[in-house]
N, C-alpha and C. Protein backbone atom coordinates (compact mmCIF):
# COMPACT_ATOMS: atom_id res chain seq x y z
N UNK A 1 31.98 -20.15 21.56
CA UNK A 1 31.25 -21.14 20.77
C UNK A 1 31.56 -22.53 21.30
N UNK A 2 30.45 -23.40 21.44
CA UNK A 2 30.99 -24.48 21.68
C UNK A 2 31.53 -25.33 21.18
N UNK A 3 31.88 -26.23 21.75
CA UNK A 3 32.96 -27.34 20.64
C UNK A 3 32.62 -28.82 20.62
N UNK A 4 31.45 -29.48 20.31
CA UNK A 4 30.81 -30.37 20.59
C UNK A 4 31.53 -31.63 20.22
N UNK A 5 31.23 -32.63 20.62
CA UNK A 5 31.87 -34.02 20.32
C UNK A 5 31.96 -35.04 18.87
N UNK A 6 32.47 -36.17 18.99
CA UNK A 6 32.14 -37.03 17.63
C UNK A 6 30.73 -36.67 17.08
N UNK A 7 30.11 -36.89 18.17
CA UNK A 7 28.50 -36.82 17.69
C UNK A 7 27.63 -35.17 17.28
N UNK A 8 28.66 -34.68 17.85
CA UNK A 8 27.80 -33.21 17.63
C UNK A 8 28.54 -32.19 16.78
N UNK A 9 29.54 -32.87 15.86
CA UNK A 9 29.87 -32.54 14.81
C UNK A 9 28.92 -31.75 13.33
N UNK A 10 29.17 -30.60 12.78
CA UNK A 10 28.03 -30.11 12.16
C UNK A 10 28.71 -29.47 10.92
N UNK A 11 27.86 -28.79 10.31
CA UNK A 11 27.98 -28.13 8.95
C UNK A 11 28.41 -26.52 9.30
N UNK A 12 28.02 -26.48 10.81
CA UNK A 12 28.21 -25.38 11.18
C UNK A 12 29.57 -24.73 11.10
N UNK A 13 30.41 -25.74 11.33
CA UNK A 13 31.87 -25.32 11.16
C UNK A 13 32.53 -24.56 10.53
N UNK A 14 31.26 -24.72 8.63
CA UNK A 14 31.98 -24.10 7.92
C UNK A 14 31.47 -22.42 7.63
N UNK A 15 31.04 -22.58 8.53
CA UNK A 15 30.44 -20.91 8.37
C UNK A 15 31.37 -19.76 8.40
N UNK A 16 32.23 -19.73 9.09
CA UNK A 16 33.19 -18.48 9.13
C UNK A 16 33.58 -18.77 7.72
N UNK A 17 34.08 -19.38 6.86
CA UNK A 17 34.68 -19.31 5.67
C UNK A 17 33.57 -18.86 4.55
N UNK A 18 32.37 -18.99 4.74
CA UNK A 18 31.23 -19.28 3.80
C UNK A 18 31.22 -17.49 3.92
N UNK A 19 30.68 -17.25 5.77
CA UNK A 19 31.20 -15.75 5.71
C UNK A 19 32.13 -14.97 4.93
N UNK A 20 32.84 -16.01 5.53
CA UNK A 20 34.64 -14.93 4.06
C UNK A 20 34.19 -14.15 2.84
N UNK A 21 33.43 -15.37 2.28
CA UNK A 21 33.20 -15.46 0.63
C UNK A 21 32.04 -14.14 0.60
N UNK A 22 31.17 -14.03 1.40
CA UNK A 22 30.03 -12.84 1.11
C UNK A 22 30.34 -11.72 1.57
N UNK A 23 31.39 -11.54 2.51
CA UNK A 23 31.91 -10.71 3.21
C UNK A 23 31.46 -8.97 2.15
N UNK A 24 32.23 -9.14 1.33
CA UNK A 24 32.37 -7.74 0.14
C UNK A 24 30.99 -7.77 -0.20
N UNK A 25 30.02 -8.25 -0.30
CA UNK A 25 28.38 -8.44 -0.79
C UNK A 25 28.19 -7.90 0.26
N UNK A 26 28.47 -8.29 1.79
CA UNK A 26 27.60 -7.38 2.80
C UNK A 26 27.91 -6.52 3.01
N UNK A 27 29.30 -5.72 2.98
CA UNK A 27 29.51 -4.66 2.52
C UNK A 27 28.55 -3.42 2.07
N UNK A 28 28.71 -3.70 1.00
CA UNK A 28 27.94 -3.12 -0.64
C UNK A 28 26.39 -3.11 0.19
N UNK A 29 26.04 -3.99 0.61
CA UNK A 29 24.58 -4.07 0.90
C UNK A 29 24.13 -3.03 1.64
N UNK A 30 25.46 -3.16 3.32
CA UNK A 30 25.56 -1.90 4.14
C UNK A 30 25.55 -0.82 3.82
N UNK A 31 26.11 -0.09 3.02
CA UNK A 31 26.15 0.79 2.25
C UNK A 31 25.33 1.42 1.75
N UNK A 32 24.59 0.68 1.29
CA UNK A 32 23.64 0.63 0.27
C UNK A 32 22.29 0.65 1.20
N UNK A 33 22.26 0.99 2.30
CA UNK A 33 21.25 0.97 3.18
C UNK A 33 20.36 -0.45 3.39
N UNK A 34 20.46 -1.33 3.03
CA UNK A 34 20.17 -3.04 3.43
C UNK A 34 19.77 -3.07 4.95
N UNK A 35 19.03 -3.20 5.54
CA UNK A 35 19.00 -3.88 7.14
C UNK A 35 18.74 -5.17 7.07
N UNK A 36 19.54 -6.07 8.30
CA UNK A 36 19.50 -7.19 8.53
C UNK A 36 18.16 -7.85 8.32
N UNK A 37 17.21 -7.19 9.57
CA UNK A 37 15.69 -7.42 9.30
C UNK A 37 15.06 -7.40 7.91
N UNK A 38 15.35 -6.57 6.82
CA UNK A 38 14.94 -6.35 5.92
C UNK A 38 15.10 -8.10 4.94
N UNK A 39 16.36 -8.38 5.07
CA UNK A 39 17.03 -10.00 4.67
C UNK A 39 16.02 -11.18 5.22
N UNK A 40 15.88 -10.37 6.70
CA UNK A 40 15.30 -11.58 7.50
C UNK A 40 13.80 -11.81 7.01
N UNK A 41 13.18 -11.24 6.64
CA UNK A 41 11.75 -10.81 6.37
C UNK A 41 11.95 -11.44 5.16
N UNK A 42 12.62 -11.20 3.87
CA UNK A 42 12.42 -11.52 2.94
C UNK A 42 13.17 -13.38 2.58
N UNK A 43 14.06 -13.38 3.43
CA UNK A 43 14.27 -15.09 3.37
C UNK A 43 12.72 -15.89 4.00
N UNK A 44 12.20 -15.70 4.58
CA UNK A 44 11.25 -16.42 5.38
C UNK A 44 10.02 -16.11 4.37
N UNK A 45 9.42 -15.02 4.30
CA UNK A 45 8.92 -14.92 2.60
C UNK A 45 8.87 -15.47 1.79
N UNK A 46 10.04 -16.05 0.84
CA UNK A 46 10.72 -16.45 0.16
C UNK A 46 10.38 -17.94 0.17
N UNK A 47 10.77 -18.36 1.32
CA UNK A 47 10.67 -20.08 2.06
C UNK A 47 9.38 -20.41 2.09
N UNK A 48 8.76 -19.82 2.16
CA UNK A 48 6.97 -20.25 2.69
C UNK A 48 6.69 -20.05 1.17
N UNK A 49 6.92 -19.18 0.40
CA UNK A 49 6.41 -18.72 -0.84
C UNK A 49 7.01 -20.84 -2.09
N UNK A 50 8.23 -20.82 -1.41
CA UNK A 50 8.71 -22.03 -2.28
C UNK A 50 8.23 -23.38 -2.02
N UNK A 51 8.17 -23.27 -0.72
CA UNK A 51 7.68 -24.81 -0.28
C UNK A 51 5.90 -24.89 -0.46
N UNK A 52 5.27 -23.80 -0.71
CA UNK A 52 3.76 -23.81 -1.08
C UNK A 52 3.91 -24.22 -2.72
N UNK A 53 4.78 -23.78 -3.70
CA UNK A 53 4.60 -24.09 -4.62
C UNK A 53 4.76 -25.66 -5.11
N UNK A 54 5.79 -25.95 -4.40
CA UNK A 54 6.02 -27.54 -4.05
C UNK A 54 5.24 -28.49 -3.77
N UNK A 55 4.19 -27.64 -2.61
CA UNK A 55 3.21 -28.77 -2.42
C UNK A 55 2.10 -28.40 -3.33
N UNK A 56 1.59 -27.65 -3.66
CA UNK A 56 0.55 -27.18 -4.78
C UNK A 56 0.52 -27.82 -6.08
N UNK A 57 2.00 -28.42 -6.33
CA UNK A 57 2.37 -28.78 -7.46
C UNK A 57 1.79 -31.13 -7.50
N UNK A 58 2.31 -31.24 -6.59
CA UNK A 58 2.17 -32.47 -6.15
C UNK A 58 0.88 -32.96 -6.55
N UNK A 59 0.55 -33.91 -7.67
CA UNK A 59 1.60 -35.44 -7.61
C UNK A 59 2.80 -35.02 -8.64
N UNK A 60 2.51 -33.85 -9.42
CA UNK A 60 3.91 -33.98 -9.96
C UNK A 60 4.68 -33.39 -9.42
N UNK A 61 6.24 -33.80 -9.40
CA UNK A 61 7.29 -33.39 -8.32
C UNK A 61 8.10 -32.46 -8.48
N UNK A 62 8.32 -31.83 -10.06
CA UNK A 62 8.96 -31.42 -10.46
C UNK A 62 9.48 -29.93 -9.78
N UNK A 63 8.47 -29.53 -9.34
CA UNK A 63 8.74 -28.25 -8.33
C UNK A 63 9.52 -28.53 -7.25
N UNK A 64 9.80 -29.77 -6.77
CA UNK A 64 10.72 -30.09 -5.70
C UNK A 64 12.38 -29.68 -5.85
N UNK A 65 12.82 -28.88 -7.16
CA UNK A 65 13.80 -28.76 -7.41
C UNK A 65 14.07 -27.41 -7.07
N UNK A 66 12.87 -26.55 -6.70
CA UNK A 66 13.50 -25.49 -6.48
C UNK A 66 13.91 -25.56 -5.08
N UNK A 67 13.60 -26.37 -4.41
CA UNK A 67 14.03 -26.47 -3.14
C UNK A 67 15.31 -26.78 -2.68
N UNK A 68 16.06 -27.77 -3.12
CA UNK A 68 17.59 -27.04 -3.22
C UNK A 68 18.00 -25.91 -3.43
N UNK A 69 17.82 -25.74 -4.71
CA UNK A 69 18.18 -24.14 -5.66
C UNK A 69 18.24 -22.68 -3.73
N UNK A 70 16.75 -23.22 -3.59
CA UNK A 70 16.31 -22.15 -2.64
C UNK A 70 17.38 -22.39 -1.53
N UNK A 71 17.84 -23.82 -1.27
CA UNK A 71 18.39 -23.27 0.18
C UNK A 71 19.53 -23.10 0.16
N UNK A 72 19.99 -23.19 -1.03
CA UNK A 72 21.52 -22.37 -1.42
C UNK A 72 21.24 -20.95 -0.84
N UNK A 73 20.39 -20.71 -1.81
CA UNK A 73 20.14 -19.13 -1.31
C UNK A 73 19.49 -18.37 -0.22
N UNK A 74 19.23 -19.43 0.87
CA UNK A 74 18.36 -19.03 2.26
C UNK A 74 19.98 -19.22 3.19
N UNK A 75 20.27 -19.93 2.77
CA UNK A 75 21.43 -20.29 3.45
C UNK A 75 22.80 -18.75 3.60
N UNK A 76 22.69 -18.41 2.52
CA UNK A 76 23.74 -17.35 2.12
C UNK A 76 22.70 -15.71 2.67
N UNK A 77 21.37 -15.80 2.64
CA UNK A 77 20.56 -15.03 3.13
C UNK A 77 20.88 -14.89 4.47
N UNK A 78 20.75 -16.06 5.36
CA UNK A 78 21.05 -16.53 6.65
C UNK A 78 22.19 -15.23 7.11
N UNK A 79 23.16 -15.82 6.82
CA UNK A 79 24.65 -15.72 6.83
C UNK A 79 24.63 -13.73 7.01
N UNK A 80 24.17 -13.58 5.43
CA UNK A 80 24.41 -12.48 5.12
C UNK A 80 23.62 -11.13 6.48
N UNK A 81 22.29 -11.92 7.12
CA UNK A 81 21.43 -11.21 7.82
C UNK A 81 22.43 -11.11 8.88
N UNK A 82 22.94 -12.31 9.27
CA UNK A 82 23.75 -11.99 10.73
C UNK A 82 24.70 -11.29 10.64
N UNK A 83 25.80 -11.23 9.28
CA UNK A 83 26.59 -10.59 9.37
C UNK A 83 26.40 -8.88 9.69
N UNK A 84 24.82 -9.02 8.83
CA UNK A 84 24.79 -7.07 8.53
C UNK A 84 24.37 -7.02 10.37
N UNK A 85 23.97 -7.92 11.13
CA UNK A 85 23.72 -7.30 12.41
C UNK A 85 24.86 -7.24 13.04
N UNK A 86 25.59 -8.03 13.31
CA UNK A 86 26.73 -7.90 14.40
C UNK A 86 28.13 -7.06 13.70
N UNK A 87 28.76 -6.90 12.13
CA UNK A 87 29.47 -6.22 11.81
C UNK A 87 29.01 -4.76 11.69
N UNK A 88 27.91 -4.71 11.68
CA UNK A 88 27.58 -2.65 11.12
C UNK A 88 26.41 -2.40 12.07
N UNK A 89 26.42 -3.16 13.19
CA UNK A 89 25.42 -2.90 14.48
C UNK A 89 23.79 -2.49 14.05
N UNK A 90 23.42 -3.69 13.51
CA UNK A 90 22.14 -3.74 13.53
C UNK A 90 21.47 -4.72 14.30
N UNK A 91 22.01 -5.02 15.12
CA UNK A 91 21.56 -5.94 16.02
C UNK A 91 20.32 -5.61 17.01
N UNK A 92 19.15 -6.06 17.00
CA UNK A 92 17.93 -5.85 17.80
C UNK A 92 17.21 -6.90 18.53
N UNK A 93 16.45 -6.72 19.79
CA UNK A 93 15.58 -7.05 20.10
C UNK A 93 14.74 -7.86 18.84
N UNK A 94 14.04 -6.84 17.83
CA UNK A 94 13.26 -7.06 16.90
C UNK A 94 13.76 -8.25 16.23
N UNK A 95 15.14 -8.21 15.78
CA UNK A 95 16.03 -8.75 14.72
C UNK A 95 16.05 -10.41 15.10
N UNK A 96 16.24 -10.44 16.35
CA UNK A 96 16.46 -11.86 17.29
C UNK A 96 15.38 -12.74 17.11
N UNK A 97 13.96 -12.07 17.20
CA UNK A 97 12.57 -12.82 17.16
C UNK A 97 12.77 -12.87 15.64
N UNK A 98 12.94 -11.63 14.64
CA UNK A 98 12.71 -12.01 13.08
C UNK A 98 12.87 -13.44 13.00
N UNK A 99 14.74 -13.19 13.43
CA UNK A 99 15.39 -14.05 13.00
C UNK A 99 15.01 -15.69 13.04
N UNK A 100 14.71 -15.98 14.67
CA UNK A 100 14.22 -17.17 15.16
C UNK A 100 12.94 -17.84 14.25
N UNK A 101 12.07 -17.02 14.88
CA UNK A 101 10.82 -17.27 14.07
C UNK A 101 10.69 -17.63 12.47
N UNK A 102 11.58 -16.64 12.15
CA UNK A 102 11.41 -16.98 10.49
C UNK A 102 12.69 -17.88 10.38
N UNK A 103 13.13 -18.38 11.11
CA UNK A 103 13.95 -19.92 10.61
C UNK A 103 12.82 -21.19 11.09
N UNK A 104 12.35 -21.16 12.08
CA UNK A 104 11.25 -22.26 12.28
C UNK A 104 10.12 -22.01 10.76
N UNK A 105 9.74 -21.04 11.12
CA UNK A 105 8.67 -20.89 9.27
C UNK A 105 9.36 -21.40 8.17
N UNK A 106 10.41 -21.05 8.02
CA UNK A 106 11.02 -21.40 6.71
C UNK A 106 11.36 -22.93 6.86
N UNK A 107 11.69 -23.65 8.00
CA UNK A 107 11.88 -25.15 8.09
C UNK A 107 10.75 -26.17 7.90
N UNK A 108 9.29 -25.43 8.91
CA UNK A 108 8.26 -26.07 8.13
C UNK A 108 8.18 -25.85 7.16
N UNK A 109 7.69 -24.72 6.26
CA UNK A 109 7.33 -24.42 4.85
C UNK A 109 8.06 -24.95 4.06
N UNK A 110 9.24 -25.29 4.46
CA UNK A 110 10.13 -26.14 3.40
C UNK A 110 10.33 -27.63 3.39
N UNK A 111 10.36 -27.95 4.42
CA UNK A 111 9.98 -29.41 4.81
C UNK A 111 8.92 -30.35 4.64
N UNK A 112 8.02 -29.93 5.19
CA UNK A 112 6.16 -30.30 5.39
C UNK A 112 6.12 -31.31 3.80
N UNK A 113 6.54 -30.28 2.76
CA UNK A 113 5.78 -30.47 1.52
C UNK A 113 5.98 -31.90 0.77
N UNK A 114 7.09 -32.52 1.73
CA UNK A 114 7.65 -33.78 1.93
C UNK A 114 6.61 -35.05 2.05
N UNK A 115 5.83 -34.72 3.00
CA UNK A 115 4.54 -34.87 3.41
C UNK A 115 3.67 -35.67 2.63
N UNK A 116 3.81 -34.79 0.94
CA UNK A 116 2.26 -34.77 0.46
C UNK A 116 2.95 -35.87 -0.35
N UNK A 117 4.64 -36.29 -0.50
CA UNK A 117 5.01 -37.07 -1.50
C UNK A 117 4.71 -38.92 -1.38
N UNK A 118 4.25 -39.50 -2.35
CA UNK A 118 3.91 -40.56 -2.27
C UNK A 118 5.14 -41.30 -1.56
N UNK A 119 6.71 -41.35 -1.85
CA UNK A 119 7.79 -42.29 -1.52
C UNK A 119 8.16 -41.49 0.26
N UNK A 120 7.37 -41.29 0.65
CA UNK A 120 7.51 -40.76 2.39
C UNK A 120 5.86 -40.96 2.82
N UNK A 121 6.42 -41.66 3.97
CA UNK A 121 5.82 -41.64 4.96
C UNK A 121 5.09 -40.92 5.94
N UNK A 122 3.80 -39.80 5.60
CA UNK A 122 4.09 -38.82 6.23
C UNK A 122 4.19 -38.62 7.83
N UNK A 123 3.81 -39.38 8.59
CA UNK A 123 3.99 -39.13 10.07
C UNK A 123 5.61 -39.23 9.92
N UNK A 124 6.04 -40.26 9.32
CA UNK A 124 7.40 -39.44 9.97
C UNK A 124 8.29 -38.07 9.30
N UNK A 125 7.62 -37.72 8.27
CA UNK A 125 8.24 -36.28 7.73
C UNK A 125 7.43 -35.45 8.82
N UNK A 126 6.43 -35.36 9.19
CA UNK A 126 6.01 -34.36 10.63
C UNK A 126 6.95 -34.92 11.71
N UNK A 127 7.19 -35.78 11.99
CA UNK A 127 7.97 -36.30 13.12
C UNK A 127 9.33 -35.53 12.89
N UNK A 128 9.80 -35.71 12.09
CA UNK A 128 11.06 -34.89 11.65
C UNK A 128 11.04 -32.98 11.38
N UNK A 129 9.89 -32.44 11.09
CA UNK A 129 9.49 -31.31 10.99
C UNK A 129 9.80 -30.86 12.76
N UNK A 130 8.79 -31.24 13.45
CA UNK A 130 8.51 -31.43 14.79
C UNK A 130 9.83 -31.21 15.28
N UNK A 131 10.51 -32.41 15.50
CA UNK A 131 11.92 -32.45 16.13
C UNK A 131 12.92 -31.37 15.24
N UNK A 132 12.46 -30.94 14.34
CA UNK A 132 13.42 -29.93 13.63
C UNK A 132 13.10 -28.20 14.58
N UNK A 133 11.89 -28.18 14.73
CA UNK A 133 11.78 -27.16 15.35
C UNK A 133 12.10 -26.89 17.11
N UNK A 134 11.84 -28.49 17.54
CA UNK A 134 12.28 -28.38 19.34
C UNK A 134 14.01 -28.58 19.04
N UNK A 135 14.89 -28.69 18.09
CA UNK A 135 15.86 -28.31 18.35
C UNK A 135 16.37 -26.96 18.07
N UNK A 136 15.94 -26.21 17.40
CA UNK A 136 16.05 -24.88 17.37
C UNK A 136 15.57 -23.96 18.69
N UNK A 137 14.39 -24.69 19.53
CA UNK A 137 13.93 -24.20 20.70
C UNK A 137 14.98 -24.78 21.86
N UNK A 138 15.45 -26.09 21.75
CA UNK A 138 17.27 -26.25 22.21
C UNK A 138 17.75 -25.14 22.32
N UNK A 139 18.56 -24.99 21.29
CA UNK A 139 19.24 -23.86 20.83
C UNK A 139 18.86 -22.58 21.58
N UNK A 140 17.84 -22.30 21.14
CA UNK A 140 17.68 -21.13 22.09
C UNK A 140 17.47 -20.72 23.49
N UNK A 141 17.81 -21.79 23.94
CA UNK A 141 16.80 -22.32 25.73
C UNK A 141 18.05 -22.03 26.07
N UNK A 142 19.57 -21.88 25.53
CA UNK A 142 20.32 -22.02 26.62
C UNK A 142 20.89 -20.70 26.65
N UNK A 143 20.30 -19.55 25.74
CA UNK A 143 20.19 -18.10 26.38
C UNK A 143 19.44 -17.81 26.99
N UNK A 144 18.10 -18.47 27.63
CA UNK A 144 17.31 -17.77 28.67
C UNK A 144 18.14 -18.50 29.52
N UNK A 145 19.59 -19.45 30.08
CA UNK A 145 19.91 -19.30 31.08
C UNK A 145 21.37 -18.56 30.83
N UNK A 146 21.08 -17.98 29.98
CA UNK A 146 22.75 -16.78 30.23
C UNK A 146 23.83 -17.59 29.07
N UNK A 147 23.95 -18.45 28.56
CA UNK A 147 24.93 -18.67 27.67
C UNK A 147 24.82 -18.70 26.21
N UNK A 148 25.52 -18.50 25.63
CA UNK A 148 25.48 -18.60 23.73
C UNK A 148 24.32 -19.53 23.15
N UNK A 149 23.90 -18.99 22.31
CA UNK A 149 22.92 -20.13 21.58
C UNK A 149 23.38 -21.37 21.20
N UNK A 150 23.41 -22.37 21.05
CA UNK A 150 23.97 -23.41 21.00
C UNK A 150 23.64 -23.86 19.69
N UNK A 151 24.84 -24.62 19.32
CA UNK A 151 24.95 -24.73 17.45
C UNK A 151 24.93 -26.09 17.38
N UNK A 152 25.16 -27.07 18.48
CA UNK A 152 25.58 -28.50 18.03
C UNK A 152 24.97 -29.23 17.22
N UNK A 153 25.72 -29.82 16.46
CA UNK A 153 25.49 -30.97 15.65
C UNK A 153 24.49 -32.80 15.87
N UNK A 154 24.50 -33.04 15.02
CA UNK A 154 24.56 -33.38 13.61
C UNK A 154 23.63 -33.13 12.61
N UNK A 155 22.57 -32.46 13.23
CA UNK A 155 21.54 -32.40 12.33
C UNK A 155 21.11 -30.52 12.68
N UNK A 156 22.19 -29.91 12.80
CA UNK A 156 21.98 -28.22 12.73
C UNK A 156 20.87 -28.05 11.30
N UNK A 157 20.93 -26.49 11.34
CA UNK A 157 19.84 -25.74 10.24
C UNK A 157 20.80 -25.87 8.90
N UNK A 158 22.45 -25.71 9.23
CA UNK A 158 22.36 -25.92 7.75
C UNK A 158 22.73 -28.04 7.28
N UNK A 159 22.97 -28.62 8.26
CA UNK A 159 23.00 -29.63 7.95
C UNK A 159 21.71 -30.40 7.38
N UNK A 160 20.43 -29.82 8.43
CA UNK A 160 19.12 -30.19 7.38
C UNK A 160 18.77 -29.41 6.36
N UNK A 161 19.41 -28.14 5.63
CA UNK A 161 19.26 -27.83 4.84
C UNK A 161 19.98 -28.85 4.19
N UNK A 162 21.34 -28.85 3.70
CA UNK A 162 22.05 -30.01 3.20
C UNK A 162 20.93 -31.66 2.87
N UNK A 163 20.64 -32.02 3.81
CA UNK A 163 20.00 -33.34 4.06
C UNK A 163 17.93 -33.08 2.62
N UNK A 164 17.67 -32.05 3.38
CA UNK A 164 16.46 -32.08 2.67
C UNK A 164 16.58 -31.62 1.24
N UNK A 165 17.71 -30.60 0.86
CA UNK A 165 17.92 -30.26 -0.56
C UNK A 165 18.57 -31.47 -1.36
N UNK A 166 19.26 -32.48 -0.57
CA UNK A 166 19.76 -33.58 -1.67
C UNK A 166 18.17 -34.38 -1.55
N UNK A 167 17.62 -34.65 -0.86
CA UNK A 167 15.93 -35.55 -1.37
C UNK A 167 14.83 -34.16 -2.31
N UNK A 168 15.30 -33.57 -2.35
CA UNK A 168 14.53 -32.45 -3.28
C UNK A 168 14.68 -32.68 -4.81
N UNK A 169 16.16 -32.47 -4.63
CA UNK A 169 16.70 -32.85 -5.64
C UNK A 169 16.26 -34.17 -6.21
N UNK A 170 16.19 -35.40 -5.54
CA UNK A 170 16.43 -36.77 -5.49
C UNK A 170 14.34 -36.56 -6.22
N UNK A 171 13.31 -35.54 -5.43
CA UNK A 171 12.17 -36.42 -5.74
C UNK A 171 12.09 -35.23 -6.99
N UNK A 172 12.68 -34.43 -7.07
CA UNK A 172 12.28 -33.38 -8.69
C UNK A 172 12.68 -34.45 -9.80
N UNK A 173 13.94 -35.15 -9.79
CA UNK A 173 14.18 -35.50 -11.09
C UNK A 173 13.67 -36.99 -11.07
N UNK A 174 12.87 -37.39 -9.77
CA UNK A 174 12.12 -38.27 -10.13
C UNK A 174 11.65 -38.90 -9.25
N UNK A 175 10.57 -39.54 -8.62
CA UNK A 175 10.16 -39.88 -7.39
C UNK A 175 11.09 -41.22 -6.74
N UNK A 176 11.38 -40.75 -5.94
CA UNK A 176 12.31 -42.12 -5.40
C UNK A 176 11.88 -43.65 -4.43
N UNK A 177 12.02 -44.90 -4.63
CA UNK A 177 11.10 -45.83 -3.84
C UNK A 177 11.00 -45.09 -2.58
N UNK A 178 9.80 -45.66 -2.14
CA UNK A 178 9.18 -45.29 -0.92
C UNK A 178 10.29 -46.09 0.30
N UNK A 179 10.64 -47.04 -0.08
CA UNK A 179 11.89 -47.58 1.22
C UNK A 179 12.43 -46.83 1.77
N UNK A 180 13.47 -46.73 0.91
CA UNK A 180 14.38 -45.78 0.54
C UNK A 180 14.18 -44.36 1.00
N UNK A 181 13.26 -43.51 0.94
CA UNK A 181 12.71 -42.57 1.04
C UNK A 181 12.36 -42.35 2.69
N UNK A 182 11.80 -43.52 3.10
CA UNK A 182 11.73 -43.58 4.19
C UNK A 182 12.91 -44.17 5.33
N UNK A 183 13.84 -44.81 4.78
CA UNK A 183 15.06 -45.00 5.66
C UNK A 183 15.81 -43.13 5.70
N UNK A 184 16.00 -42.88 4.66
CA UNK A 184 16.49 -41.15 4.54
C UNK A 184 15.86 -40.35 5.38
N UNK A 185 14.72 -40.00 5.69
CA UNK A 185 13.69 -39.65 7.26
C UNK A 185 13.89 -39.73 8.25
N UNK A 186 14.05 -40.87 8.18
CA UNK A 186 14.64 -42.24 9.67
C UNK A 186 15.49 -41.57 9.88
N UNK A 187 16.71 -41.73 9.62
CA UNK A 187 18.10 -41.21 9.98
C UNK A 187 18.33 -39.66 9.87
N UNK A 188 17.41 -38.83 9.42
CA UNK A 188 17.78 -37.16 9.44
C UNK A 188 16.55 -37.78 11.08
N UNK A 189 15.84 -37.95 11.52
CA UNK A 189 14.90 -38.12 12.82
C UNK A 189 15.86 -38.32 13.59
N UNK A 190 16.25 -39.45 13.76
CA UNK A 190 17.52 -39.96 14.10
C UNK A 190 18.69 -38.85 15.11
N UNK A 191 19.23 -38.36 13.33
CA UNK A 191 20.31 -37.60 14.07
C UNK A 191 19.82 -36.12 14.41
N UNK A 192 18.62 -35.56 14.43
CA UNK A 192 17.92 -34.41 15.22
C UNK A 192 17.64 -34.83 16.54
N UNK A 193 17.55 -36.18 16.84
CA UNK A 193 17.33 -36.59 18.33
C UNK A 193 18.56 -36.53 19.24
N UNK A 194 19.85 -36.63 18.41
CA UNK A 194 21.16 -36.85 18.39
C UNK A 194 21.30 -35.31 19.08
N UNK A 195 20.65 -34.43 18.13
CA UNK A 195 21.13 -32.97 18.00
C UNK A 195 20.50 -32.67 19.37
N UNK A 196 19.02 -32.66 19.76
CA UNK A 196 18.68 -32.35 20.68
C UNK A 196 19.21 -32.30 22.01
N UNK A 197 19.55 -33.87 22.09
CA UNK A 197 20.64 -34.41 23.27
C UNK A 197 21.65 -33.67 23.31
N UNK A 198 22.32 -33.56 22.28
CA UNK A 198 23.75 -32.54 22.24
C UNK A 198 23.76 -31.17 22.86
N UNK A 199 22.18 -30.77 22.57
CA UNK A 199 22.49 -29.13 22.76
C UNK A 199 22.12 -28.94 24.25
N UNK A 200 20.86 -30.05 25.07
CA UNK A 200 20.17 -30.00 26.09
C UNK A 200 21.73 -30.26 27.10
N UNK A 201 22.94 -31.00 26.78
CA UNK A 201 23.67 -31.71 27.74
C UNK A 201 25.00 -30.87 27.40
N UNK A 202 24.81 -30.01 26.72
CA UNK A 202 26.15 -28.96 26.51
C UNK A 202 25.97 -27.46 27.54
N UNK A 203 24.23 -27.65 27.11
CA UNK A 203 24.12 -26.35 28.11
C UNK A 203 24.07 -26.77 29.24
N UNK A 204 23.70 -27.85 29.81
CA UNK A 204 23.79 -28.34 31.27
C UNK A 204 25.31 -28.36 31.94
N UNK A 205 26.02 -28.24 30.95
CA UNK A 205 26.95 -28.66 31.53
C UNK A 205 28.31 -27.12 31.65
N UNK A 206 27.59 -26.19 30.74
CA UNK A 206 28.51 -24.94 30.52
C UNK A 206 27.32 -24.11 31.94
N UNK A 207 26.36 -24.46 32.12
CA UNK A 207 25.46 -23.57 33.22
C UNK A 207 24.63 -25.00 33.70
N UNK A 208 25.33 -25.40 35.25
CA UNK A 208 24.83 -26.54 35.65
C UNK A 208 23.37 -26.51 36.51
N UNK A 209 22.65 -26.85 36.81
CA UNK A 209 21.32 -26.82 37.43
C UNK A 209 21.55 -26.86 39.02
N UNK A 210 21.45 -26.18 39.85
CA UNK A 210 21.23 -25.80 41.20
C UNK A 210 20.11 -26.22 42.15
């Protein structure tokens, strides 16, 4: 795993411990005949199903609250999918694309709906959608040249989960100035540009160009 700098510091860190905690849940799940894919299918489901209600709901905001709520639980979904692949060998071909794909779906579908809110700006909530997904295509670019997927920071999947569930929160219990709203954009844009750089110049540098 890599070990990225001041700047590429992440949320990611805390994952082995977060693991700890579900550990006995994936278990039980294994057991219980659960496949990874089966998790993966139904988080991405799930995500598209929440962030439609969000925007459907708009001008009133109040549905923006399940969107925290949700990425508590996409988050622990996450977790739980990888674990059931690599601890009880469900690991696939299939599982890899689920997986990918339905984290880009679930980032638009959850994001976008940002969009329709009066206190944002929307070119730059697509601007930020956008750059949310070419860093995940980061990420993955540096296994088509042979090394680990790359996790770096500051603006990883669960750090913009983190980032978009506190403005969820922020426009459910009540719409927040548009400034404001739009400096918070700015700086999650910001530090995904941050992220990009991080992951493009980590893999260059663990598999150098010839």
């Amino acid at each position: 795993m890599s070990r990225p700098g001041a700047l590429g510091l992440s949320t990611y860190a805390l994952k082995p411990r977060f693991q700890s905690l579900l550990r006995p849940l994936v278990r039980r799940l294994a057991r219980g005949g659960v496949h990874a894919n089966h998790v993966t299918v139904v988080a991405a489901t799930l995500s598209i199903l929440v962030g439609s209600i969000a925007a459907w709901d708009v001008p009133d905001t109040r549905a923006f609250l399940l969107i925290p709520l949700w990425l508590l639980v996409r988050m622990a979904l996450n977790a739980i999918d990888g674990m059931l692949a690599r601890e009880f060998g469900q690991e696939s071909r299939l599982g890899f694309y689920l997986n990918e794909l339905g984290d880009v779906a679930s980032d638009v579908a959850l994001y976008l709906p940002f969009a329709s809110v009066s206190s944002f700006t929307p070119a730059l909530v697509v601007m930020a959608v956008v750059l949310a997904v070419a860093s995940e295509y980061a990420a993955v670019l540096s296994g088509a040249a042979g090394e680990a997927r790359r996790n770096d920071g500051p603006m990883g999947k669960s750090d913009r989960a983190f980032a978009f569930g506190a403005l969820g929160l922020w426009v459910g219990i009540g719409s927040p100035a548009a400034a404001f709203g739009d400096v918070a954009i700015a700086l999650i844009v910001i530090a995904l540009g941050i992220t990009i750089v991080n992951r493009v110049r980590g893999a260059l540098i663990r598999q150098p160009v010839r």
